[in-house]
N, C-alpha and C. Protein backbone atom coordinates (compact mmCIF):
# COMPACT_ATOMS: atom_id res chain seq x y z
N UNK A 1 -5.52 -21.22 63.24
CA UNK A 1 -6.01 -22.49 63.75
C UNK A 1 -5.84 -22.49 65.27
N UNK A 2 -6.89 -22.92 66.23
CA UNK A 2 -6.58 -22.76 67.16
C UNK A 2 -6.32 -23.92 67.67
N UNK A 3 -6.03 -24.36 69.54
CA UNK A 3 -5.43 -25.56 69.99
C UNK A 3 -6.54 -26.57 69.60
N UNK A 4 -7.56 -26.47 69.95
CA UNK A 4 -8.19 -27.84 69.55
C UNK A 4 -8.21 -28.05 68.16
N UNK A 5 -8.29 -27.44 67.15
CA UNK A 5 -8.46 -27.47 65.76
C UNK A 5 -6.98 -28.44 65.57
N UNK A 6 -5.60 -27.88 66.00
CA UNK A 6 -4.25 -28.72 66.02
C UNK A 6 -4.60 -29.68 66.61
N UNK A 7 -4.87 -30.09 67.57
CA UNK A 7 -5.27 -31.91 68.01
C UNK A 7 -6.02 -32.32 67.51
N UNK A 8 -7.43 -31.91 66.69
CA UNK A 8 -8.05 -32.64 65.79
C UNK A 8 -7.54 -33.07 65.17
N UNK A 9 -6.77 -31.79 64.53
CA UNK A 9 -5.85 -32.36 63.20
C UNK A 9 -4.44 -33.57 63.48
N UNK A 10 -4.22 -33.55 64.37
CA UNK A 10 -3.07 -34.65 64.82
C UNK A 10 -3.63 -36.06 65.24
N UNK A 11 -4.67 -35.95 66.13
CA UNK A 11 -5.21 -37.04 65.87
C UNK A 11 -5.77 -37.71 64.71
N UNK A 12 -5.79 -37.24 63.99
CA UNK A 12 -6.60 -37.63 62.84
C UNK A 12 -5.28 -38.01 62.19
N UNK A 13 -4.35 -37.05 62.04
CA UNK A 13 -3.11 -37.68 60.85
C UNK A 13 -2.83 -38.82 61.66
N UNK A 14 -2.83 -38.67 63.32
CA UNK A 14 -1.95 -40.57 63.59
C UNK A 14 -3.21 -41.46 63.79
N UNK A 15 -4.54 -41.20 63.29
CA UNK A 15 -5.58 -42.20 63.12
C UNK A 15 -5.08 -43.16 61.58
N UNK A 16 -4.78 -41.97 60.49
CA UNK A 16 -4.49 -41.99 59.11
C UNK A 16 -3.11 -42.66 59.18
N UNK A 17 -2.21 -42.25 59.77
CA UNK A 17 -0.99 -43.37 60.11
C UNK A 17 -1.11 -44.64 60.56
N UNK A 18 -1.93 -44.94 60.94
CA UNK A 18 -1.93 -46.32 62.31
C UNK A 18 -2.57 -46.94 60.76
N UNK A 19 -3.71 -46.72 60.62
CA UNK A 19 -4.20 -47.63 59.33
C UNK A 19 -3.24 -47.88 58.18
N UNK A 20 -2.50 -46.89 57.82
CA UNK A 20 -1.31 -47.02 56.88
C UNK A 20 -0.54 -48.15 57.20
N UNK A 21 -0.15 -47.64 58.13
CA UNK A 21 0.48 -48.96 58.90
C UNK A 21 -0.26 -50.96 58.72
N UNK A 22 -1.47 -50.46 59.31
CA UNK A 22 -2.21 -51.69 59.05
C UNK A 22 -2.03 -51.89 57.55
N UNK A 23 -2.80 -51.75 56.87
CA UNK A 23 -2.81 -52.07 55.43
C UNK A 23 -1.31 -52.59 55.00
N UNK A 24 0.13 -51.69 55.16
CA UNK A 24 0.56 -52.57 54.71
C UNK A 24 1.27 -53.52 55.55
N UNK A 25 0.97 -54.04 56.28
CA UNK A 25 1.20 -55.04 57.61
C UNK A 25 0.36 -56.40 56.53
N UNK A 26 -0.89 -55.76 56.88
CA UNK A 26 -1.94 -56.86 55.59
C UNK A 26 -1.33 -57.19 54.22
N UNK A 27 -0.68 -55.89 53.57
CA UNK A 27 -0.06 -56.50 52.17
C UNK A 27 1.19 -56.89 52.13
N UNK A 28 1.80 -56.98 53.16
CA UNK A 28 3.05 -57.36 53.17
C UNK A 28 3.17 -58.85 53.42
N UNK A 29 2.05 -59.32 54.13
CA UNK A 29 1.45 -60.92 54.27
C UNK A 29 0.79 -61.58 53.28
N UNK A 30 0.01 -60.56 52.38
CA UNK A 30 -0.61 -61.33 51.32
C UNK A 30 0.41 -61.30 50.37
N UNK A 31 1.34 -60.40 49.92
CA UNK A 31 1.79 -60.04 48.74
C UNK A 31 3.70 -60.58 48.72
N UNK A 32 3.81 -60.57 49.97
CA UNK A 32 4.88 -60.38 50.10
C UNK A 32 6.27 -59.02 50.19
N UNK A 33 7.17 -59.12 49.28
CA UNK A 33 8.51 -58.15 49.75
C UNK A 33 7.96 -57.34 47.94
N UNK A 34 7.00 -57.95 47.24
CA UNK A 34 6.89 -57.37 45.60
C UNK A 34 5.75 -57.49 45.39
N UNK A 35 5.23 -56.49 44.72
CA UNK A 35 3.81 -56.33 44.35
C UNK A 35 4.15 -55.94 42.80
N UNK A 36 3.28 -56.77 41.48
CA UNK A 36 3.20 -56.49 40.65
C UNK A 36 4.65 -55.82 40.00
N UNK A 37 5.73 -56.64 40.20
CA UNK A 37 6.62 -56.17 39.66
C UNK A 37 7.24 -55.12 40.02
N UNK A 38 6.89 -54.70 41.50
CA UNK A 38 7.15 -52.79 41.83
C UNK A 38 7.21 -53.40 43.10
N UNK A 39 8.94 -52.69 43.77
CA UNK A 39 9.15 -53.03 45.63
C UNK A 39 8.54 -52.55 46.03
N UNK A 40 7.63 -52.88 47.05
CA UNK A 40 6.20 -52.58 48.20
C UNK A 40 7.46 -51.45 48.69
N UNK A 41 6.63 -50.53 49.30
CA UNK A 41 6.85 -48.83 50.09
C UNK A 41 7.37 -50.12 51.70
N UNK A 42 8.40 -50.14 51.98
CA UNK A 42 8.47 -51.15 53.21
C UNK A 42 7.69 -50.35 54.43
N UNK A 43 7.42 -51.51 55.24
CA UNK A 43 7.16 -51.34 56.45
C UNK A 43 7.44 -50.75 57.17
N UNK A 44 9.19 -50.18 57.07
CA UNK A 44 9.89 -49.44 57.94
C UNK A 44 9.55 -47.78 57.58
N UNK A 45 8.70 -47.68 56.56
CA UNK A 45 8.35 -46.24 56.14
C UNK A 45 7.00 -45.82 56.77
N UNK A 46 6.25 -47.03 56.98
CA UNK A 46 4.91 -46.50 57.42
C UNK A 46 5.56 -46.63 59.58
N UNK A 47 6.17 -47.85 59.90
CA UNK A 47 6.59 -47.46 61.27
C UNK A 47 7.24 -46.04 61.43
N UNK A 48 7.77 -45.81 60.54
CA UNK A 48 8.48 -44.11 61.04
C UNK A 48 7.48 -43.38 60.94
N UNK A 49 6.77 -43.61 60.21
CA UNK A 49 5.76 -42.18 59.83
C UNK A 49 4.49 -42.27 61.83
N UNK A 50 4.41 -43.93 61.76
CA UNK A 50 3.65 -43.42 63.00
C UNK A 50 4.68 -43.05 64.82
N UNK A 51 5.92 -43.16 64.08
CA UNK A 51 6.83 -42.81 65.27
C UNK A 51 6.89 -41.47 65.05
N UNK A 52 6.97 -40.69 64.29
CA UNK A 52 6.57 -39.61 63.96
C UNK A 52 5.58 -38.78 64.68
N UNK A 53 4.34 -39.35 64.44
CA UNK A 53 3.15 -38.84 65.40
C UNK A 53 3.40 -39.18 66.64
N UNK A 54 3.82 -40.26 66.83
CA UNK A 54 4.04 -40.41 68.66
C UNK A 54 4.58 -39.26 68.98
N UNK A 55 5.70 -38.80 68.09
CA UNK A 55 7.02 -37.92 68.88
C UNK A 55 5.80 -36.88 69.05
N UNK A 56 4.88 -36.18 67.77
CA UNK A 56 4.04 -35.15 68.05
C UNK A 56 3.37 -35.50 69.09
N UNK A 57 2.75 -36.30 69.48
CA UNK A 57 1.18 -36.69 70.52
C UNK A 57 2.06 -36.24 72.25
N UNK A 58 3.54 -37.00 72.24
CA UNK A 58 4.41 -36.43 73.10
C UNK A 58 4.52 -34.86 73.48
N UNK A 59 4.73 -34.10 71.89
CA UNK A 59 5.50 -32.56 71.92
C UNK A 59 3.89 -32.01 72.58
N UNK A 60 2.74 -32.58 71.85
CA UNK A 60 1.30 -32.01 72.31
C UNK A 60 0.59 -32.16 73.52
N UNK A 61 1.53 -32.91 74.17
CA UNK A 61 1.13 -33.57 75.76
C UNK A 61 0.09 -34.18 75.47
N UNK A 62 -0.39 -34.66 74.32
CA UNK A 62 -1.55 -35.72 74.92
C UNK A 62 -0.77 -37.32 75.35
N UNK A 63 0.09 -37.18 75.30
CA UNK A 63 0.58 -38.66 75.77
C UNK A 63 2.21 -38.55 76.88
N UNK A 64 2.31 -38.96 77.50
CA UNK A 64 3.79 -38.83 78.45
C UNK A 64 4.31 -40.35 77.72
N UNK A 65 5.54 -40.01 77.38
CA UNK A 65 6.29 -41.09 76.95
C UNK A 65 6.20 -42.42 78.26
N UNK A 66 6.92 -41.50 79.09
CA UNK A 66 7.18 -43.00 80.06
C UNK A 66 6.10 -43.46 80.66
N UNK A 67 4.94 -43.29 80.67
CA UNK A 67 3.78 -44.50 80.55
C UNK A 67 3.98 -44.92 79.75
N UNK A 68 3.81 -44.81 78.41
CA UNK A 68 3.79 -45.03 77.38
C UNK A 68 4.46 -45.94 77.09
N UNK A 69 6.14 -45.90 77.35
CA UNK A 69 6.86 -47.30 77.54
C UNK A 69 6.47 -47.92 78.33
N UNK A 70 6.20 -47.65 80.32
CA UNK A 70 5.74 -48.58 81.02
C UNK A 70 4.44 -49.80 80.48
N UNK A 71 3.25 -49.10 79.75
CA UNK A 71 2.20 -50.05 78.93
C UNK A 71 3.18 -50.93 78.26
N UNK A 72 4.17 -50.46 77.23
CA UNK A 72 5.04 -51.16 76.22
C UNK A 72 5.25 -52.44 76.88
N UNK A 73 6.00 -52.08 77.69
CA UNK A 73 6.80 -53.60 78.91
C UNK A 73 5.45 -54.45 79.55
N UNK A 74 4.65 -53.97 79.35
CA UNK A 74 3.21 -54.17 80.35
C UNK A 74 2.40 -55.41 79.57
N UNK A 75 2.52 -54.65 78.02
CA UNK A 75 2.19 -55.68 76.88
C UNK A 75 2.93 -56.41 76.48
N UNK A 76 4.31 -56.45 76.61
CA UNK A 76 5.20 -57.43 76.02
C UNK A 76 5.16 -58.88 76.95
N UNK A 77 4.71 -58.50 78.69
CA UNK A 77 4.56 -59.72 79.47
C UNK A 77 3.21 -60.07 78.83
N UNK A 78 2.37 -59.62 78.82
CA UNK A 78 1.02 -60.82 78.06
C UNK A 78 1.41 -61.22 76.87
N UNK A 79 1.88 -60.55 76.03
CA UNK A 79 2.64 -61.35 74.91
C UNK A 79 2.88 -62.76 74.57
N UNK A 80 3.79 -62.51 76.15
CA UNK A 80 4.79 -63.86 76.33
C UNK A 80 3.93 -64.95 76.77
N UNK A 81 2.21 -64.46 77.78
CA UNK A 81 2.03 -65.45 78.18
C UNK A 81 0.94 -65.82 77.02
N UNK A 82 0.39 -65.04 76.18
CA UNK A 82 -0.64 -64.97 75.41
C UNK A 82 -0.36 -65.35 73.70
N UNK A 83 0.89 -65.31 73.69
CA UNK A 83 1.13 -65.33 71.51
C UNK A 83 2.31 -66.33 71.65
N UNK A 84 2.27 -66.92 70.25
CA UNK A 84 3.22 -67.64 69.84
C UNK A 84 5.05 -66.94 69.76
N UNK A 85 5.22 -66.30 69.52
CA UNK A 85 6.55 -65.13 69.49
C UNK A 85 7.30 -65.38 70.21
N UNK A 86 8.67 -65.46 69.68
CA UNK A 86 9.77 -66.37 70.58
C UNK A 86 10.81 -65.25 70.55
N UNK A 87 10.72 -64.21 70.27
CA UNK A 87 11.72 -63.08 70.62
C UNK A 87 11.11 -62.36 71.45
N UNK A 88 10.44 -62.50 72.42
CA UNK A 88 10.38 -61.59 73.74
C UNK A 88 10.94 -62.18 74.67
């Protein structure tokens, strides 16, 4: 496999993560902490899995962490002036 074939493929698994993520963001609002009698896969499994790819997108240089936090802090001030959310 060569280098671009590996960033296809990484982008694509943290395209496939981020939606994971979404979905159960969505069922965790409709459904709650239980689905059908069976504990929902928590939230904190699909956030690791896309902290996961960050760490790769990092090791692959398509991303430098400390922008990456600088945006973080960047978005948390519109946050504050833009959403309801009382823990920022």
């Amino acid at each position: 496999m060569n280098k671009n074939q590996e960033v296809n493929e990484l982008l694509t698994i943290f395209m496939e993560e981020c939606s994971e993520g979404a979905i159960e963001a969505s069922k965790h609002i409709r459904f709650g902490d239980e689905r059908e009698g069976c504990k929902v896969i928590p939230l904190e499994n699909e956030v690791g899995d896309i902290l996961c790819m960050i760490d790769l997108l990092c090791e692959y240089e398509l991303i430098d962490i400390e922008d990456a936090l600088e945006r973080s802090k960047q978005k948390r001030e519109k946050l504050k002036k833009w959403s309801n959310l009382k823990k920022l």
